[in-house]
Protein backbone atom coordinates (compact mmCIF):
# COMPACT_ATOMS: atom_id res chain seq x y z
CA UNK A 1 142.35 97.80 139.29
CA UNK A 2 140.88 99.11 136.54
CA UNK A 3 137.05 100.60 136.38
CA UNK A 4 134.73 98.12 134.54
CA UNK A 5 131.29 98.72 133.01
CA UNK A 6 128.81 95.49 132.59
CA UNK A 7 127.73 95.32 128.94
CA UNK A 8 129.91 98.58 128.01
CA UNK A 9 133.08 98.33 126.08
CA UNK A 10 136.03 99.07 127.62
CA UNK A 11 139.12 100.67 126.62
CA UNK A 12 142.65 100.28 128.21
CA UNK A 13 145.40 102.80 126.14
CA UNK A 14 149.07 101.66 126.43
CA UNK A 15 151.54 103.84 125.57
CA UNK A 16 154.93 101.69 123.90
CA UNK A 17 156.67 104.75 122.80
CA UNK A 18 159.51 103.75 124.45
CA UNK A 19 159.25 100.15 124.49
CA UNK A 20 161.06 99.95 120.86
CA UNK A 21 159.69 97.56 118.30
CA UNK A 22 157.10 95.07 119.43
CA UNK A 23 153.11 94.12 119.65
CA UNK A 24 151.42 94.38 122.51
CA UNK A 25 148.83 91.26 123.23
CA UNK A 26 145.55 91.30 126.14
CA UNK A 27 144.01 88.50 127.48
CA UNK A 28 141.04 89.55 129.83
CA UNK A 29 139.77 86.46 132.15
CA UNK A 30 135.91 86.31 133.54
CA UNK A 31 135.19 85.61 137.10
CA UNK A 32 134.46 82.21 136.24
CA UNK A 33 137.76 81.48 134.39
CA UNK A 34 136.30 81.80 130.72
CA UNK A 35 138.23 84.64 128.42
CA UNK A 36 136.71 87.61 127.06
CA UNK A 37 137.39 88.92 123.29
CA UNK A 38 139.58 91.50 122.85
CA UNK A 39 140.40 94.30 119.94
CA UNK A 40 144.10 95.31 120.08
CA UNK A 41 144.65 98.49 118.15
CA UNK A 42 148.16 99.87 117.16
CA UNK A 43 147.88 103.29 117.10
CA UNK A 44 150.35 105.65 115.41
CA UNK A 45 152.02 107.93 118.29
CA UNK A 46 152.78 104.33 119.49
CA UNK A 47 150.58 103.53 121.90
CA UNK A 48 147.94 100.63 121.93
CA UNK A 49 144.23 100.56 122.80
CA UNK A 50 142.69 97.77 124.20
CA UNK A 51 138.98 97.12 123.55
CA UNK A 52 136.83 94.45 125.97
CA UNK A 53 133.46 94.08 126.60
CA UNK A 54 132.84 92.75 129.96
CA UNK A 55 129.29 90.20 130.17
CA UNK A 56 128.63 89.83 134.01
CA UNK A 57 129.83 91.68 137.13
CA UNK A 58 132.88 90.00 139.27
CA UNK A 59 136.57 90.14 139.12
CA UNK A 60 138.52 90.12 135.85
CA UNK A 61 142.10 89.44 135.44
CA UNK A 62 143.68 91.71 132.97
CA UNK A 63 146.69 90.62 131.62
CA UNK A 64 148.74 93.43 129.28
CA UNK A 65 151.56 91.90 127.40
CA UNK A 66 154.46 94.01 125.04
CA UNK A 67 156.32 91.29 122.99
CA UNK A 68 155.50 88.66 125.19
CA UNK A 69 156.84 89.68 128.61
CA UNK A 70 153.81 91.58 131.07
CA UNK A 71 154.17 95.19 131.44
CA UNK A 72 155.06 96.72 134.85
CA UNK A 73 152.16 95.87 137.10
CA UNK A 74 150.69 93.28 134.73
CA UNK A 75 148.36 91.13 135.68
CA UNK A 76 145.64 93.96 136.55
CA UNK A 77 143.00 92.74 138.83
């Protein structure tokens, strides 16, 4: 899974070019089950960046969604 700094923010870049017409949605889950806050940013090549900060050490649960249906390989852990 991805690389993730304590107290650092994070960014994950999607690229949608060729996913057509659609938003891309994050959820990031704690170790402990809570949910983290995350920036979604549409950028204009069409591709997304995904902005987390993540509070304590453990394993999060990404989850990387394009119009509603995961992405190949989605939930990251």
């Amino acid at each position: 899974g991805p690389t993730i700094q304590i107290g650092e923010q994070t960014v994950i870049t999607v690229d949608a070019k060729a996913a057509g017409k659609g938003k891309v949605t994050c959820t990031v889950c704690t170790p402990d089950g809570g949910e983290v806050d995350v920036d979604v940013v549409e950028n204009e090549d069409g591709t997304f960046d995904i902005f987390y900060t993540a509070p304590q050490p453990g394993k999060y649960v990404i989850c990387v969604r394009f119009g509603g249906e995961h992405i190949p390989n989605s939930p990251f852990q």
